[in-house]
Protein backbone atom coordinates (compact mmCIF):
# COMPACT_ATOMS: atom_id res chain seq x y z
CA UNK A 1 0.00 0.00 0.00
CA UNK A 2 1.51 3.21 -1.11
CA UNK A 3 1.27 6.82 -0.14
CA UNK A 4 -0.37 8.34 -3.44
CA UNK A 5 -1.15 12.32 -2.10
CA UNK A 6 -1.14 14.23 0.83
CA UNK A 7 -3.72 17.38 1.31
CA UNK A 8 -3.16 19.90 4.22
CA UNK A 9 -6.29 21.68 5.13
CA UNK A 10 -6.12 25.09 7.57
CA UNK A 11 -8.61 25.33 10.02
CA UNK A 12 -10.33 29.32 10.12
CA UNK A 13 -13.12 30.90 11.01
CA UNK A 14 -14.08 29.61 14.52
CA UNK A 15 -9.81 30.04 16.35
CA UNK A 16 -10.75 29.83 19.94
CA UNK A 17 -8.58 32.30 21.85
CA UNK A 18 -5.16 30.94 23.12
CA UNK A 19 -4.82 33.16 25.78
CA UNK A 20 -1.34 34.72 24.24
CA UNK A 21 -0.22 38.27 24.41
CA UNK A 22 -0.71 38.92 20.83
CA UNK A 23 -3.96 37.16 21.13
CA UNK A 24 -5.39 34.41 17.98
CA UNK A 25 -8.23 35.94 16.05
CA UNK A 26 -11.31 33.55 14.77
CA UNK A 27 -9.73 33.41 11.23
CA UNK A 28 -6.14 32.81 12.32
CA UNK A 29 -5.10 29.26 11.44
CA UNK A 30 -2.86 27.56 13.72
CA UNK A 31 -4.11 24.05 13.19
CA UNK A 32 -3.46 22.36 10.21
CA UNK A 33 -5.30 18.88 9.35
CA UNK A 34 -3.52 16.44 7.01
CA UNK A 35 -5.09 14.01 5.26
CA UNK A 36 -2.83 11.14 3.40
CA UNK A 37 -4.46 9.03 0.50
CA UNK A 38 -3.10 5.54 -0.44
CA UNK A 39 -3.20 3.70 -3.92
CA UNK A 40 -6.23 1.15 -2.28
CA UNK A 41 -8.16 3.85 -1.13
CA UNK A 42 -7.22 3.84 2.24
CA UNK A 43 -6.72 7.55 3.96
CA UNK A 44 -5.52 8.56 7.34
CA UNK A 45 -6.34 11.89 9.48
CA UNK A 46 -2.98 13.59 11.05
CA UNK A 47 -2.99 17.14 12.85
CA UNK A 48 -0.48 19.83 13.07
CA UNK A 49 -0.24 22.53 15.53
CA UNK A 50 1.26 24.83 12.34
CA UNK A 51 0.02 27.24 10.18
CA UNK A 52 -1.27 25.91 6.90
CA UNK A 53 1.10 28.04 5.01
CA UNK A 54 3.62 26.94 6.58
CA UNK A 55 2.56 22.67 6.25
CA UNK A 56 2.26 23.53 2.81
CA UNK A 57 5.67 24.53 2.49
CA UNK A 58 6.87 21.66 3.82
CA UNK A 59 4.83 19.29 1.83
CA UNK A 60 6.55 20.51 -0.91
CA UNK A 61 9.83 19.82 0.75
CA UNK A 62 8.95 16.47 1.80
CA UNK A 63 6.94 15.26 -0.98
CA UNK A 64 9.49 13.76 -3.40
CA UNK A 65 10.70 11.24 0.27
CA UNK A 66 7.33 10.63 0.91
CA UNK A 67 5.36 9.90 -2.48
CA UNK A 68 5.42 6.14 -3.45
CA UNK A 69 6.13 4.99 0.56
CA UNK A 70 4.65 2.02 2.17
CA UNK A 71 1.85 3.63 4.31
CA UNK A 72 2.00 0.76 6.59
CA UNK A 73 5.19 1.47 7.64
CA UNK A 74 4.78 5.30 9.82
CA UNK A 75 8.04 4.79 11.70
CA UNK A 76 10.11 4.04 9.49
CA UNK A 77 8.93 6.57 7.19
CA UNK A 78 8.58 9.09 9.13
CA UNK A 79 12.12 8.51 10.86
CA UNK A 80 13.19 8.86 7.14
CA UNK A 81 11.59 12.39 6.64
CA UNK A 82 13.34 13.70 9.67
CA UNK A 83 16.76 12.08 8.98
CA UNK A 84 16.72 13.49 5.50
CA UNK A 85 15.91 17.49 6.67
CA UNK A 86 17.79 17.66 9.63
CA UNK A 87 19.47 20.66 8.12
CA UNK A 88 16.40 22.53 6.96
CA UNK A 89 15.73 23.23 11.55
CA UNK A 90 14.66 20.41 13.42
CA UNK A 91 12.29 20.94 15.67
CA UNK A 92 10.13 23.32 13.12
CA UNK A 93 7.83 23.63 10.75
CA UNK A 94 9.25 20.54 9.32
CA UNK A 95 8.92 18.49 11.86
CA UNK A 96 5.60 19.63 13.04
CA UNK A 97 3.94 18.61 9.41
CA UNK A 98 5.95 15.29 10.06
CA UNK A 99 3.84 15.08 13.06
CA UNK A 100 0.28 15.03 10.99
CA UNK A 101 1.83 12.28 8.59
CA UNK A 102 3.12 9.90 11.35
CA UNK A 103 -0.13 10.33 13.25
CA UNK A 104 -2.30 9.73 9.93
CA UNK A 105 -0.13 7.10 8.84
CA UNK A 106 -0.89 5.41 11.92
CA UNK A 107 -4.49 5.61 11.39
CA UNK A 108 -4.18 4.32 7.97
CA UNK A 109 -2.56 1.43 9.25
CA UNK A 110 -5.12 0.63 12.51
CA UNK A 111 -7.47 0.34 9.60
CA UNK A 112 -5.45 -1.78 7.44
CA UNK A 113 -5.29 -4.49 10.24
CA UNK A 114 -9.00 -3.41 11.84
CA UNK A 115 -7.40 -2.32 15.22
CA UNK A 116 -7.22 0.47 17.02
CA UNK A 117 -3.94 2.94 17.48
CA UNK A 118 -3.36 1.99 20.98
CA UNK A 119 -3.40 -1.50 20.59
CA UNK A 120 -0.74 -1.48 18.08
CA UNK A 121 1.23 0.60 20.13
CA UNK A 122 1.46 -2.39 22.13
CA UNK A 123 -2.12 -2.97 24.04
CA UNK A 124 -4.66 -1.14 25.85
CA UNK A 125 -4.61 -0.53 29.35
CA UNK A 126 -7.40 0.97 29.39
CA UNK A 127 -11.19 1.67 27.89
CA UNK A 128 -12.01 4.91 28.80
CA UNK A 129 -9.88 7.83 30.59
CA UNK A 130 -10.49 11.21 32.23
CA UNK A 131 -10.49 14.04 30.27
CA UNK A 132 -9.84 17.38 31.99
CA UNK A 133 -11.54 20.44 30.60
CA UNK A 134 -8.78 23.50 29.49
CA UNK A 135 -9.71 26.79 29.86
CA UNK A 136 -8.54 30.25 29.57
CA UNK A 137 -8.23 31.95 32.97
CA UNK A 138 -10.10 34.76 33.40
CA UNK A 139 -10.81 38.32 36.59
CA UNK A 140 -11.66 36.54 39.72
CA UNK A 141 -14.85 37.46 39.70
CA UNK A 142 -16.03 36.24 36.10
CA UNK A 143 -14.36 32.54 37.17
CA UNK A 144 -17.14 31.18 38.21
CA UNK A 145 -19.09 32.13 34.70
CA UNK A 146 -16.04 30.51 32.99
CA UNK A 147 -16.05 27.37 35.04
CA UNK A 148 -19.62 26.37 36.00
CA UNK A 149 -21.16 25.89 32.94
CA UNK A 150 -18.13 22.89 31.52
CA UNK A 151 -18.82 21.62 35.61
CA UNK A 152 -22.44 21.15 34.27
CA UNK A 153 -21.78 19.33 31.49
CA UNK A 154 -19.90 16.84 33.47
CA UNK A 155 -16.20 17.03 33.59
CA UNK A 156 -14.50 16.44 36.81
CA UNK A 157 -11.33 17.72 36.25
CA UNK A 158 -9.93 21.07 35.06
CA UNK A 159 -7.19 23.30 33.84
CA UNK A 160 -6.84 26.94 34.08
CA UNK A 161 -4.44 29.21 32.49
CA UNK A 162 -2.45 31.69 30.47
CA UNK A 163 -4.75 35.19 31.04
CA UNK A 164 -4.00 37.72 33.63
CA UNK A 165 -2.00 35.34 35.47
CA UNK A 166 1.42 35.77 36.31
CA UNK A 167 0.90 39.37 34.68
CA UNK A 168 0.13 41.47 37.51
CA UNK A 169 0.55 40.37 40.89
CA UNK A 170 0.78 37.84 43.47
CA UNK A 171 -2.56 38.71 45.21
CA UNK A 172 -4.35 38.73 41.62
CA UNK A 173 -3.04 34.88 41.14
CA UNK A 174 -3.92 33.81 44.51
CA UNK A 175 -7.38 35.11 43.90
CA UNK A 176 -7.64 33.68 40.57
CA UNK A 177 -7.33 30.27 41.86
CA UNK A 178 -9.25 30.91 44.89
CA UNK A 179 -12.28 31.70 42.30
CA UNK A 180 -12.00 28.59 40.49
CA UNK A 181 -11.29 26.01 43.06
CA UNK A 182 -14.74 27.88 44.87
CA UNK A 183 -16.05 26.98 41.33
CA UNK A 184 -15.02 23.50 41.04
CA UNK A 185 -15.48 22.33 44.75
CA UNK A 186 -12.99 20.51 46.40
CA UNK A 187 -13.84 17.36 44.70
CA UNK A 188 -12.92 17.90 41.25
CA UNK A 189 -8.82 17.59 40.30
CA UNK A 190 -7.82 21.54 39.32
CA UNK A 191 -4.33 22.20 37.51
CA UNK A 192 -2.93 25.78 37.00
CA UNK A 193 -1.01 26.82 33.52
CA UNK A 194 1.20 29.68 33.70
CA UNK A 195 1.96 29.71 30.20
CA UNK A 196 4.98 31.01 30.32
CA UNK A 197 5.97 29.99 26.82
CA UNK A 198 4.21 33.40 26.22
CA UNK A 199 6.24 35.69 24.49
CA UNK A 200 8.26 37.67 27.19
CA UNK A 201 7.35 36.01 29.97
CA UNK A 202 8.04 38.58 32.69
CA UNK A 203 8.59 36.05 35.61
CA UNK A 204 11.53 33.80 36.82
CA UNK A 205 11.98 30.32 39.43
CA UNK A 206 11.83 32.46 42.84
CA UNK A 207 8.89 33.69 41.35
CA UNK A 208 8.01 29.86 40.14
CA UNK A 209 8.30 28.50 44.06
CA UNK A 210 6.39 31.49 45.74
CA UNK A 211 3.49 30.08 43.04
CA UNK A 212 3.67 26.66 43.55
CA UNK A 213 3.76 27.24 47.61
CA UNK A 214 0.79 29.30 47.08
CA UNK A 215 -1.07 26.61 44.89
CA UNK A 216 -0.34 23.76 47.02
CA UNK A 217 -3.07 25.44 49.82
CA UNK A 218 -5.46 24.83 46.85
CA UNK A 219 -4.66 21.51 46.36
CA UNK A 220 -3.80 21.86 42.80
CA UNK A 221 -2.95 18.50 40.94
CA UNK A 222 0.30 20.37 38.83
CA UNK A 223 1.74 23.66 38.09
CA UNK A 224 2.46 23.48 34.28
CA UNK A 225 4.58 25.66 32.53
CA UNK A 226 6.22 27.76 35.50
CA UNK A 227 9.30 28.59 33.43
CA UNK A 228 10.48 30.13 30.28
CA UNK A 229 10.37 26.60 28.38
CA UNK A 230 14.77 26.44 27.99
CA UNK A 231 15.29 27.14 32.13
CA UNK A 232 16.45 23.85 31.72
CA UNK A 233 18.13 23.97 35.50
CA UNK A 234 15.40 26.51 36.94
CA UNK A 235 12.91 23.59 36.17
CA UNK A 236 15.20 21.16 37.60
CA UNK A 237 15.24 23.12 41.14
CA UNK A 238 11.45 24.18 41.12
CA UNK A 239 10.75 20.46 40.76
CA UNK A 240 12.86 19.38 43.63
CA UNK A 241 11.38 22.30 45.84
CA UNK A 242 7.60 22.61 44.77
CA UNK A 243 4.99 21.18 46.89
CA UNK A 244 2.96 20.49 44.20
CA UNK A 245 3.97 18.39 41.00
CA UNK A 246 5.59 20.43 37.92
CA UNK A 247 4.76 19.98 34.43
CA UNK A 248 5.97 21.25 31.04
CA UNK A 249 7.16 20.06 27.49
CA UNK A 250 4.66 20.93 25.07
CA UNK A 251 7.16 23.06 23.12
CA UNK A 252 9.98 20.65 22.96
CA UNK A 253 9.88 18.45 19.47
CA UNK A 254 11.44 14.99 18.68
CA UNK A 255 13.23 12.50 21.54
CA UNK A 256 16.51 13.68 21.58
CA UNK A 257 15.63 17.38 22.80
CA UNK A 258 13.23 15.56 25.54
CA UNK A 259 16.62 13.14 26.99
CA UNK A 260 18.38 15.78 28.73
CA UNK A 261 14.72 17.31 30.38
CA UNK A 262 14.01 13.83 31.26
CA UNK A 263 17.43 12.52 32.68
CA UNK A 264 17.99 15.72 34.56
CA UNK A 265 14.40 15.12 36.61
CA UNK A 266 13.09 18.24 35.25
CA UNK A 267 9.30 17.39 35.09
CA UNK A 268 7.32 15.28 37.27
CA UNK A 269 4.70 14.91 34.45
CA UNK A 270 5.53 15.54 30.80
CA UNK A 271 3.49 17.17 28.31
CA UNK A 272 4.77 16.36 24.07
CA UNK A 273 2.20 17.32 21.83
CA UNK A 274 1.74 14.93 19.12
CA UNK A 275 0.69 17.72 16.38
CA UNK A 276 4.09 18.88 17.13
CA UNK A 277 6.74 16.50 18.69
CA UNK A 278 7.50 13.96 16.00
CA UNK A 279 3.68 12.22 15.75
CA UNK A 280 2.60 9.28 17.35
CA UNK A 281 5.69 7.29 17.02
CA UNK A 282 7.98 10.07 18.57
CA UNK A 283 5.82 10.14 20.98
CA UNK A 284 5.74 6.73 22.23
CA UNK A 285 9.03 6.80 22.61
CA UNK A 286 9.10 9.72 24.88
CA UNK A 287 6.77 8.45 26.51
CA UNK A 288 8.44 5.45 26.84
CA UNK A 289 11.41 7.18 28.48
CA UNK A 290 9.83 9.48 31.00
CA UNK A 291 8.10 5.64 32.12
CA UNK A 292 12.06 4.71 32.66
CA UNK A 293 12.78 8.17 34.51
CA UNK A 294 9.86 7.91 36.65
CA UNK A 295 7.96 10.72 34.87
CA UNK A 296 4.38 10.38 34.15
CA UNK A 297 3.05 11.11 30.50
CA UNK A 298 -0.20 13.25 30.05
CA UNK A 299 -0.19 14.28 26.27
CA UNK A 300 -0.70 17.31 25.04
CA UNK A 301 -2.42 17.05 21.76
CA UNK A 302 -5.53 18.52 22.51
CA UNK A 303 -6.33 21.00 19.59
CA UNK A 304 -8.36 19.34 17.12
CA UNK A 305 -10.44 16.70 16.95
CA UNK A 306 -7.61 14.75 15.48
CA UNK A 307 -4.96 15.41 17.89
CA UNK A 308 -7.47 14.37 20.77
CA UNK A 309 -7.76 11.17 19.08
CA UNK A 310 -4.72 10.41 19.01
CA UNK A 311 -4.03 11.45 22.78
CA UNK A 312 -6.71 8.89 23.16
CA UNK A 313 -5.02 6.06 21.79
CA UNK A 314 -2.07 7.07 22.97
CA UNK A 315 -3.77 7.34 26.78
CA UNK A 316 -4.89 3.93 26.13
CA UNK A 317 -1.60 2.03 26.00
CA UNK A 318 0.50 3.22 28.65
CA UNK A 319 -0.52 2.44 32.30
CA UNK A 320 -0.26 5.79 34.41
CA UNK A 321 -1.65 8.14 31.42
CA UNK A 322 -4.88 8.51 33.02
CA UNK A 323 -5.48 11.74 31.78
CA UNK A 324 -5.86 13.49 28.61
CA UNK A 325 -6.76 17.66 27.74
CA UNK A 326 -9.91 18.40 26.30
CA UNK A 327 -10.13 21.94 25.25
CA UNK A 328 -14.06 23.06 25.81
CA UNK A 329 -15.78 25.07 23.32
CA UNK A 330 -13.76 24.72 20.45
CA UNK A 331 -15.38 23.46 17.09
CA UNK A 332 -12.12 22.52 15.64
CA UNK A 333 -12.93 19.52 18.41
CA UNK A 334 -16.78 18.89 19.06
CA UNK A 335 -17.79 19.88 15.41
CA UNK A 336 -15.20 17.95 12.99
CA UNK A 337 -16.39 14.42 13.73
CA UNK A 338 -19.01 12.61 12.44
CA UNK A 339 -19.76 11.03 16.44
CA UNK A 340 -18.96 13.70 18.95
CA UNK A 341 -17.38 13.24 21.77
CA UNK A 342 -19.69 12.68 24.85
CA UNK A 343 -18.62 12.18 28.60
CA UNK A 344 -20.17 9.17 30.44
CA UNK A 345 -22.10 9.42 33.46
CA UNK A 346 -18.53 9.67 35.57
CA UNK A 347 -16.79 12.27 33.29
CA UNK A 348 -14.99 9.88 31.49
CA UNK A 349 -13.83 9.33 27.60
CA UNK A 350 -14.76 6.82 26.02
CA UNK A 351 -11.15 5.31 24.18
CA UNK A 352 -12.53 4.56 20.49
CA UNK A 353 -12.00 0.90 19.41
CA UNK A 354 -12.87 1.17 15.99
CA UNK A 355 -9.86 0.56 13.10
CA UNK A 356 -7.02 3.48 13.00
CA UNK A 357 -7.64 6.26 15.59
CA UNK A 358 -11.08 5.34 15.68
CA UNK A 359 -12.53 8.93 14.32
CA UNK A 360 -14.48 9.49 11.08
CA UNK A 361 -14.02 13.37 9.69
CA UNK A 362 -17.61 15.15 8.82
CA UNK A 363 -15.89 16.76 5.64
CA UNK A 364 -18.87 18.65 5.28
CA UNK A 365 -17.94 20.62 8.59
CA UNK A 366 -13.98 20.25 7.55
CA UNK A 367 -14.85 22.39 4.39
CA UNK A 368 -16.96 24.98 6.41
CA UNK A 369 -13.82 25.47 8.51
CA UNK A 370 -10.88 24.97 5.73
């Protein structure tokens, strides 16, 4: 079976906010979806947290090592595309649209053999998981209006983040958090974003540990992204003196720049995004390596439909990934698929078990979007 074509499609129109300084408007595309095509008619979905301009360029750059592959065959494929434009940045644009084509090669494959992702990644440990709603973090007061309604619709666990926080103040933060662990209850598992892969993040690790200190009297599950995201040895000391856990990694891309963050014990949980990191088989093997360093893996792939799929499957075959992000509101997510996604009577995800990731793509509502 042979790749035949690749089509990127930009998703516009409907951007949720991102919480940034210079903030994403509705028709700003920062998600890409790929979709690969096969000689027997087979196609796979991949995702890319990248620009469509900038996918497209790279198809172009990629296309005469990809054309003609085996598409049953995503790592070694995709290890070829990265060992063959090492020079052209790795780590960028590049290897982010490498990311969509490992992850839809993998779903061309699942339905090749009629299994699911996860249970070629080695078996499932699990059926369903808990997904924890992401949102952006908003004035004390309006925390509750943010927070309530998703606690309606069932979740149980939640992420707050980027906004005002870290920006201003230390009373400001406290209150923030205050507000939304009122919001939650004391029940519900809260986690607290800093962002500070923000452009010029104003804040540094004594900063970082007067945070976490604070956040551990709000019982906050982790404190991601404390640190500008190459304070390689600032995350290394705020994880060996926070109270609460630390985690990070969403902007690091391919194994070998996650080693050194992992051998040094600079996350208690790590965070690749598959849109981004390398795909699904990079990420396995990070995730395969924090599991030797005694890091937990929670993936970060949470932007599209796609990329939650494949957080699924990955979620479903490794033992302590009992958590995946589900970013609320966001069409991109509950509007691309033919099934939506629906929580179960305990908050939880169902894992698809259907062939390849498990997803089917309402093209109708990909076209309204692309």
């Amino acid at each position: 079976m042979k790749i035949r074509d690749v089509q990127a499609f930009g998703l516009r129109g409907r951007t949720p906010e991102g919480g940034w300084s210079n903030e994403l408007q509705p028709e700003d595309c920062v998600h890409t979806l790929i979709k690969v095509t096969t000689d027997e008619g087979l196609t796979g979905w991949g995702s890319v947290f990248t620009s469509d301009e900038l996918v497209r360029a790279s198809l172009s750059v990629l296309r005469p090592l990809f054309l003609g592959e085996n598409a049953l065959e995503p790592e070694r494929v995709t290890e070829k595309l990265h060992q063959n434009t090492f020079w052209l940045g790795r780590g960028g644009a590049i290897t982010h649209t490498i990311s969509g084509l490992d992850i839809a090669l993998w779903d061309i494959l699942g339905k090749a053999t009629g299994q699911p992702v996860g249970r070629l990644l080695g078996g499932r440990y699990r059926e369903r998981v808990l997904p924890y709603a992401s949102l952006l973090m908003r004035e004390p007061e309006e925390m509750e209006e943010e927070l309530g309604p998703v606690r309606e619709q069932g979740f149980r666990a939640f992420k707050i983040g980027w906004g005002p926080f870290g920006r201003r103040n230390t009373a400001l933060d406290e209150a923030i958090v205050d507000a939304a662990r009122e919001a939650v209850g004391p029940d519900c598992l809260l986690m607290v974003d800093a962002g500070a892969s923000d452009a010029f993040w104003p804040n540094n690790y004594k900063w970082a540990l007067r945070t976490a200190e604070m956040l551990a009297d709000f019982n906050i599950h982790w404190f991601e992204e404390a640190l500008q995201p190459d304070a390689l040895n600032d995350y290394v000391n705020l994880r060996q003196g926070s109270p609460v856990p630390i985690a990070g990694g969403e902007v690091l891309t391919r194994r070998q720049t996650f080693q050194p963050w992992l051998e040094a014990g600079a996350f208690d949980i790590v965070q690749p995004d598959v849109t981004k990191c390398g795909g699904i088989s990079e990420e396995r093997r990070i995730a395969q390596m924090a599991r030797d360093h005694g890091i937990r893996f929670i993936p970060h792939g949470w932007n599209t439909a796609v990329g939650l799929a494949a957080d699924l499957q990955l979620a479903s075959a490794f033992q302590d990934t009992d958590l995946v992000e589900y970013l609320t509101g966001s069409p991109f997510i509950d509007e691309l698929v033919t099934s939506p996604w629906k929580l179960d009577a305990d908050g939880m995800l169902a894992i698809p078990n259907r062939p390849g990731l498990g997803i089917e793509i309402d093209e109708k509502a990909l076209a309204r979007y692309s």
